[in-house]
C-alpha atoms as a PDB file:
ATOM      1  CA  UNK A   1      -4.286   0.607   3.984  1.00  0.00           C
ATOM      2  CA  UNK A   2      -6.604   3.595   4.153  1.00  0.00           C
ATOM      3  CA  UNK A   3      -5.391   6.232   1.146  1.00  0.00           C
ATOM      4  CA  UNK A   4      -6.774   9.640   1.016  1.00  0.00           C
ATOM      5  CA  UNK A   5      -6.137  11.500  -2.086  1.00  0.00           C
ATOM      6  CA  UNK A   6      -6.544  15.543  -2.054  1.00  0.00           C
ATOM      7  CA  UNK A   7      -8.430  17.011  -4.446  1.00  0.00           C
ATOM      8  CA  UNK A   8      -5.407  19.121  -5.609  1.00  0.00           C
ATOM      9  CA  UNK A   9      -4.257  16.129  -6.470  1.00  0.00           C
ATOM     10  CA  UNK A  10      -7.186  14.471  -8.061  1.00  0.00           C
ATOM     11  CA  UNK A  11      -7.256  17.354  -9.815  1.00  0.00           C
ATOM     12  CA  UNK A  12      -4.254  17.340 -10.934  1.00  0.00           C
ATOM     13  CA  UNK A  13      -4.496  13.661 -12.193  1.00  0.00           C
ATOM     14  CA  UNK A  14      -8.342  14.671 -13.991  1.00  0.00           C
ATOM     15  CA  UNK A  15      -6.556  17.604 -16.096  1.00  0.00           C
ATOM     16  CA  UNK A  16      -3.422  15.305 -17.501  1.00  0.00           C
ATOM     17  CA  UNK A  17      -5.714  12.633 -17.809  1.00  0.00           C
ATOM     18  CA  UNK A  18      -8.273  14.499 -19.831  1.00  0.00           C
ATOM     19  CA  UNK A  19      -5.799  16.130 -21.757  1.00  0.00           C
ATOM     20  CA  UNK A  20      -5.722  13.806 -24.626  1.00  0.00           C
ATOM     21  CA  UNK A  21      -8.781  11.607 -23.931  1.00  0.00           C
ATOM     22  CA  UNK A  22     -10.378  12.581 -27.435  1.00  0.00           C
ATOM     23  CA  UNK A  23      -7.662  11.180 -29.178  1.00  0.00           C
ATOM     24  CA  UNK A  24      -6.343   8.342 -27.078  1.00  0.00           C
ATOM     25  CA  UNK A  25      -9.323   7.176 -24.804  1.00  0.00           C
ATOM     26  CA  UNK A  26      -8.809   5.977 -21.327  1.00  0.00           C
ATOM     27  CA  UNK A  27      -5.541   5.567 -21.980  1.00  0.00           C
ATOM     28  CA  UNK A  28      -3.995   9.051 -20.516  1.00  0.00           C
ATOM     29  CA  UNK A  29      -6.298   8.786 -17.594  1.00  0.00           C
ATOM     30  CA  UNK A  30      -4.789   5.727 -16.432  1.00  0.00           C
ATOM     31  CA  UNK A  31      -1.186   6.531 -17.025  1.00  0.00           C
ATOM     32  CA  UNK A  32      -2.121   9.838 -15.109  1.00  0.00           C
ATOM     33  CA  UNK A  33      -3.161   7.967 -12.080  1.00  0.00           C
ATOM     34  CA  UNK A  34      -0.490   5.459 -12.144  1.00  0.00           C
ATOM     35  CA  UNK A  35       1.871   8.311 -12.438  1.00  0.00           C
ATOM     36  CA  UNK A  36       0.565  10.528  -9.834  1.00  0.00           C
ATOM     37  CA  UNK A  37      -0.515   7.857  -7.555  1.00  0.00           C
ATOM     38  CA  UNK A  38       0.532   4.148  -8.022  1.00  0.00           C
ATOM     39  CA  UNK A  39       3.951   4.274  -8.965  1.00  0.00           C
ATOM     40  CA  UNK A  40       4.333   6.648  -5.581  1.00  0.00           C
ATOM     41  CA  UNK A  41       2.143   4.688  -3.131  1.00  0.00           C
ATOM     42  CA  UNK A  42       4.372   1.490  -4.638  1.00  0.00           C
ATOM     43  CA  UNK A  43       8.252   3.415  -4.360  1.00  0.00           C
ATOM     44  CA  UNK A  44       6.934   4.044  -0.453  1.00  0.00           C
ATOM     45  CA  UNK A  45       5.618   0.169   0.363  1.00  0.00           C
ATOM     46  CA  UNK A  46       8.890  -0.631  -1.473  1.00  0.00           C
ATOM     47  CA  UNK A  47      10.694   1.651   1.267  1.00  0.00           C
ATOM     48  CA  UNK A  48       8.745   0.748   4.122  1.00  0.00           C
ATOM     49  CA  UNK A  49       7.642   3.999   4.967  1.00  0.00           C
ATOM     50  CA  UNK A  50       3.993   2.375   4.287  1.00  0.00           C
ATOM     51  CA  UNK A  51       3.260  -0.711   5.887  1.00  0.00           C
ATOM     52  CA  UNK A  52      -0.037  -2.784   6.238  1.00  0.00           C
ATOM     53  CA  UNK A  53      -3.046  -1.051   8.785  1.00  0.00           C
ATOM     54  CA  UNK A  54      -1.407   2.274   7.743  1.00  0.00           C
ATOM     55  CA  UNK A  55      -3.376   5.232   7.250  1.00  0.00           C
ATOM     56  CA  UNK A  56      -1.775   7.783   4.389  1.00  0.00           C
ATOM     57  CA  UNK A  57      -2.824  11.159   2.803  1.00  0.00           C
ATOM     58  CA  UNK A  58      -1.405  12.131  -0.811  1.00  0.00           C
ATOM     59  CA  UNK A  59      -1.274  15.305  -1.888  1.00  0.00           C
ATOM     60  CA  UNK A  60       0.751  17.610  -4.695  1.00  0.00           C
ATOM     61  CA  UNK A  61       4.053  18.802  -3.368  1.00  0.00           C
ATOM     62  CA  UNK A  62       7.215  20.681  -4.635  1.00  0.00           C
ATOM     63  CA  UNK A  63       8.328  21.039  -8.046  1.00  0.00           C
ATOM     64  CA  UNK A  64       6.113  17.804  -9.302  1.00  0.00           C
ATOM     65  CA  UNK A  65       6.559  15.436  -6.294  1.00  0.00           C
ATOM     66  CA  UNK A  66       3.732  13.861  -4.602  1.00  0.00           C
ATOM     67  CA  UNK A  67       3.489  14.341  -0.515  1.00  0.00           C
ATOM     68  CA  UNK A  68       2.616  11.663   1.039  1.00  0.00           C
ATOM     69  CA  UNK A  69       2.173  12.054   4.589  1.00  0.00           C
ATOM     70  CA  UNK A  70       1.574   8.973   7.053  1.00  0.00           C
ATOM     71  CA  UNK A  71      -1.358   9.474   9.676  1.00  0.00           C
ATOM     72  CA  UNK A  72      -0.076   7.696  12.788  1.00  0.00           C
ATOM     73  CA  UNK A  73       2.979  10.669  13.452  1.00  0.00           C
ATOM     74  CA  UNK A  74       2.447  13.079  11.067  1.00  0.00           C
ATOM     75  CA  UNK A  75       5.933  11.892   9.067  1.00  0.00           C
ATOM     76  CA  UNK A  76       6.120  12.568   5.450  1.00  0.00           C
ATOM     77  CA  UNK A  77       7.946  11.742   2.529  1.00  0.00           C
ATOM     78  CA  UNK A  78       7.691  13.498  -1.450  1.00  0.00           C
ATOM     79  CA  UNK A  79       8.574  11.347  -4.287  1.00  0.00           C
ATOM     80  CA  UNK A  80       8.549  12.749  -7.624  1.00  0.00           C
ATOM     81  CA  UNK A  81       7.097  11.991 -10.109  1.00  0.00           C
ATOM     82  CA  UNK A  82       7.643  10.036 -13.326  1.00  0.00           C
ATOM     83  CA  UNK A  83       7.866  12.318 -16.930  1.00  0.00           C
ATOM     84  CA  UNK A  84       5.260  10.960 -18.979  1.00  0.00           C
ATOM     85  CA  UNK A  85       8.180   9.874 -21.543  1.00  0.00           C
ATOM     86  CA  UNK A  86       9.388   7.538 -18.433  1.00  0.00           C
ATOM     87  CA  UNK A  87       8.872   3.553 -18.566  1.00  0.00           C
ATOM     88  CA  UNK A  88       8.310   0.618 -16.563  1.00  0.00           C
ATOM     89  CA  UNK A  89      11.485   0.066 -14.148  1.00  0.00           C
ATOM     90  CA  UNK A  90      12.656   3.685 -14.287  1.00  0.00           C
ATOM     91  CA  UNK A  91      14.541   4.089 -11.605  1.00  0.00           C
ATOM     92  CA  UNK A  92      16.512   7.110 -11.697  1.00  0.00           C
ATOM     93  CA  UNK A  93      12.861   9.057 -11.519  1.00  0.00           C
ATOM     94  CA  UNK A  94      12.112   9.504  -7.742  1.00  0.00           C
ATOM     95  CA  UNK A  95      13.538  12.209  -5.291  1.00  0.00           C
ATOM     96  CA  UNK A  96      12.881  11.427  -1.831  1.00  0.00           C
ATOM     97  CA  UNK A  97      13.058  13.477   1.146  1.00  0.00           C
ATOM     98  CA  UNK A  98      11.314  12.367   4.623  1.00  0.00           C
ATOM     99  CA  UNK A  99      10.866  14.513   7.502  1.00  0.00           C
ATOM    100  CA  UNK A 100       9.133  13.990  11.083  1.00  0.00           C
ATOM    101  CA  UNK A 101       9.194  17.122  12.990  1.00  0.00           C
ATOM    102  CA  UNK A 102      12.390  19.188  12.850  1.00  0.00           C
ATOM    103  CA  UNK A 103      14.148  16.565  11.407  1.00  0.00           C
ATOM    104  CA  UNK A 104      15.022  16.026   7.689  1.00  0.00           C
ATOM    105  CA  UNK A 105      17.088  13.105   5.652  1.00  0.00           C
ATOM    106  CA  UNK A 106      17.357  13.210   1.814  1.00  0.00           C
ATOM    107  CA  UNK A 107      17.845  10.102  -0.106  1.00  0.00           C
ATOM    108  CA  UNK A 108      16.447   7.992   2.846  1.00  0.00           C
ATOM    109  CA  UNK A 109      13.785   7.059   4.728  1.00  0.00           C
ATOM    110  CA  UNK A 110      13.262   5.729   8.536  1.00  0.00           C
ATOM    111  CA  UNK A 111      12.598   2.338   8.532  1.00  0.00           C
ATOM    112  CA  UNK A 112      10.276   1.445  11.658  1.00  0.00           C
END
């Protein structure tokens, strides 16, 4: 898979990372990414909305979801994302709503 991050985005992960860096290390910075970008890319290969050879661009969306938007049609899907206070196997965290064109499901996604 090809994964394109926006800089709003990388941004985004570089501040909360950084945040507490002096006191905790790497630490933050790695629970930032896995936050804003792991645990999302994974809830969407879970869902099938990402599949091998696909091309995918991540960027912030609404009210702290992460966009993710698949290359070959355009369709797109936000997932949002974890509090920091969240663990491994939360799964009451993610909202989903996927739209191609005019369009729009919440709480699934087109499997192709």
């Amino acid at each position: 898979m090809e994964i394109i991050v926006n800089p709003p985005l990388l941004s985004q992960v570089l501040r909360e990372g950084s945040a507490h860096a002096d006191e905790f290390g790497a630490r933050p910075m790695r629970r930032a990414a896995q936050r804003y970008v792991e645990d999302p890319l994974s809830d969407v290969i879970l869902q099938r909305f990402l599949k091998k050879g696909d091309s995918a661009v991540l960027d912030v969306g609404s009210e702290r979801s992460i966009r993710i938007t698949r290359k070959r049609d355009g369709a797109h899907i936000e997932v949002a994302v974890e509090d920091s206070g969240g663990g491994i196997g939360d799964v009451g965290r993610a909202k989903r709503a996927f739209t191609n064109g005019e369009n729009a499901m919440t709480g699934s996604v087109e499997r192709t």
